[in-house]
Protein backbone atom coordinates (compact mmCIF):
# COMPACT_ATOMS: atom_id res chain seq x y z
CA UNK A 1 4.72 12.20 -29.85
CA UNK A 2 0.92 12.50 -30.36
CA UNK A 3 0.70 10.25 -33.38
CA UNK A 4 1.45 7.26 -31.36
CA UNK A 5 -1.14 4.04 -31.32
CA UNK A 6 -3.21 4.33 -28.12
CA UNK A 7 -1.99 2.16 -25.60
CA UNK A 8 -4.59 -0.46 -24.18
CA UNK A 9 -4.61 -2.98 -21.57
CA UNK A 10 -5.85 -6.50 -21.35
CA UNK A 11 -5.89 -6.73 -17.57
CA UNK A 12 -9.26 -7.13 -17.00
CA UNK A 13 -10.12 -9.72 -19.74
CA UNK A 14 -7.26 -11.81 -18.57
CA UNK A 15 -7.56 -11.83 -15.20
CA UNK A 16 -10.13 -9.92 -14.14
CA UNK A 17 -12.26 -12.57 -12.78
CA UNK A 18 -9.58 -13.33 -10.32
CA UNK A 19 -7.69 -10.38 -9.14
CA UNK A 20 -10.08 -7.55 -9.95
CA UNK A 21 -8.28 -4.73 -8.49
CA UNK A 22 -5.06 -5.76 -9.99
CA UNK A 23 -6.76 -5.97 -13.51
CA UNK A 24 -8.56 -2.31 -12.97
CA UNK A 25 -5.02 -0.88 -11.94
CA UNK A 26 -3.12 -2.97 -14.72
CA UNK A 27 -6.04 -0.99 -17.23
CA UNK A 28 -6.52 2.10 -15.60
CA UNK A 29 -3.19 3.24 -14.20
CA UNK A 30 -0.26 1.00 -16.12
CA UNK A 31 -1.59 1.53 -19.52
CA UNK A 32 -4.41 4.42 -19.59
CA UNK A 33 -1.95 6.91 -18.06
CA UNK A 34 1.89 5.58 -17.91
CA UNK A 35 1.47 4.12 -21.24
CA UNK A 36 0.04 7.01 -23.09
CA UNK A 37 2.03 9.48 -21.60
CA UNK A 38 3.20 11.79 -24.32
CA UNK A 39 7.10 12.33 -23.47
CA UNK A 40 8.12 8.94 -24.71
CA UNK A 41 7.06 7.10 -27.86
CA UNK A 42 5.30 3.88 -27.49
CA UNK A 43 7.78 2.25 -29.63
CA UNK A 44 10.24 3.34 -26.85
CA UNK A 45 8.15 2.10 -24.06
CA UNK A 46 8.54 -1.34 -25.88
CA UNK A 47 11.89 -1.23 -25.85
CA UNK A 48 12.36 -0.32 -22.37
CA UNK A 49 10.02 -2.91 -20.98
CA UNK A 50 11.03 -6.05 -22.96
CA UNK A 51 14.65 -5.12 -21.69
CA UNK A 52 13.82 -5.24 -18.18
CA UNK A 53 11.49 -8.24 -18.41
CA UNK A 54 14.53 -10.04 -20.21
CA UNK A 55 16.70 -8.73 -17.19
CA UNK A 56 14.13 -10.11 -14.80
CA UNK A 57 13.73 -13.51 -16.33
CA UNK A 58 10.03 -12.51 -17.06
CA UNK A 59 9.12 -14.82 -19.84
CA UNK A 60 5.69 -15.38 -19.34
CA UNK A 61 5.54 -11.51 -19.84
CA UNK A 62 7.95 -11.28 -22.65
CA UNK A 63 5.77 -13.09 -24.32
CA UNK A 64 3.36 -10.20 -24.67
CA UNK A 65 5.32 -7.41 -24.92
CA UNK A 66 7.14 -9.12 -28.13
CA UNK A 67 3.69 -8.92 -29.76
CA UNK A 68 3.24 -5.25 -28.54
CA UNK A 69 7.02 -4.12 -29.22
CA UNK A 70 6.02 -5.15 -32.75
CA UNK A 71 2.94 -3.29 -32.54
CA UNK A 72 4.50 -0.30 -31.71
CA UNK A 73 6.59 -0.44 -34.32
CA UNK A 74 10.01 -2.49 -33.24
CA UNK A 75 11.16 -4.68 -35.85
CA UNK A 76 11.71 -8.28 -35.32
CA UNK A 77 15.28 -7.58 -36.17
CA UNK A 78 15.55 -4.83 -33.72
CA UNK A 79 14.08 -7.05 -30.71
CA UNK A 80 16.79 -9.86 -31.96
CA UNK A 81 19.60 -7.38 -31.44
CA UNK A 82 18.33 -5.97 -28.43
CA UNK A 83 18.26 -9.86 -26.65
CA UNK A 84 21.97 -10.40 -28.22
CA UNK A 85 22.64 -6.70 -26.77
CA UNK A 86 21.17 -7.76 -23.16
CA UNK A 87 23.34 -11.06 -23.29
CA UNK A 88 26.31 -9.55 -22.04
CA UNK A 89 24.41 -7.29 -19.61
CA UNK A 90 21.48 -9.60 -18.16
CA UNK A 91 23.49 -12.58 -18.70
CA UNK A 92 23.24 -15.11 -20.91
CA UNK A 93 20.54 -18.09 -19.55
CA UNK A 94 18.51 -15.39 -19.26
CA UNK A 95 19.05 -14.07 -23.24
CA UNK A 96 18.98 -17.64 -24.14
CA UNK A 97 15.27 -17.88 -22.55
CA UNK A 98 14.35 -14.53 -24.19
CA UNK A 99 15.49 -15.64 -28.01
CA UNK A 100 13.32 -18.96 -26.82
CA UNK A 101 10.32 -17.04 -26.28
CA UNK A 102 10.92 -14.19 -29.36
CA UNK A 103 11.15 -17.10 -31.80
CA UNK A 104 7.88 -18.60 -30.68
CA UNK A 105 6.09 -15.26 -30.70
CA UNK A 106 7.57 -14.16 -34.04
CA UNK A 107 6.68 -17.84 -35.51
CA UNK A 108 3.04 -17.01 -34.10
C-alpha cells in the first residue's frame, strides 16, 4: 500500500495560532505517522473515519473528511451509501445531519 497519496495535516494553519500543541500533534502524530501508516490504504482510513465522525455527530469534522474521503479516492456514491448504511446503525438524526453536510461538500 505504498502508492497511496501522502497524508498531510492542516492543524497548524487552522489553528495553530491558538492551540499550538494541539496543531503540532494534529500534524506530527495524527497524520505524519497514523495516517501514512502502510497497513491500511488511505482510501480505507477515509472510510473508517467519516463513519465514526457520523456515529459521533461530528459534523463540523465531517465536513473535512468528505473532501479528503474523496481525495483518497471514495466516490461520492460510495460516501452516500455508507451514510444510508450508518442510518440504521448510528441512527438516523444523526445520518440525516451527515447527508446535510455531504451534499454541501459535494455541491462545493
Amino acid at each position: 500500500m505504498t502508492d497511496q497519496p501522502k497524508q498531510v495535516g492542516g492543524g497548524r494553519r487552522t489553528i495553530g495560532d491558538i492551540a499550538p500543541k494541539l496543531a503540532e500533534i494534529t500534524d506530527d502524530v495524527l497524520f505524519e505517522d497514523v495516517w501514512n501508516r502502510p497497513d491500511l490504504a488511505a482510501r480505507d482510513r477515509s472510510l473508517i473515519t467519516v463513519a465514526v465522525l457520523i456515529a459521533g455527530g461530528d459534523a463540523d469534522q465531517l465536513a473535512f473528511h468528505l473532501g479528503r474521503a474523496k481525495d483518497n479516492g471514495v466516490t461520492e456514491t460510495e460516501l452516500i451509501e455508507a451514510i444510508t448504511h450508518l442510518a440504521f446503525y448510528a441512527g438516523w438524526p444523526k445520518a440525516m445531519t451527515a447527508i446535510t453536510v455531504a451534499k454541501q461538500v459535494f455541491a462545493a
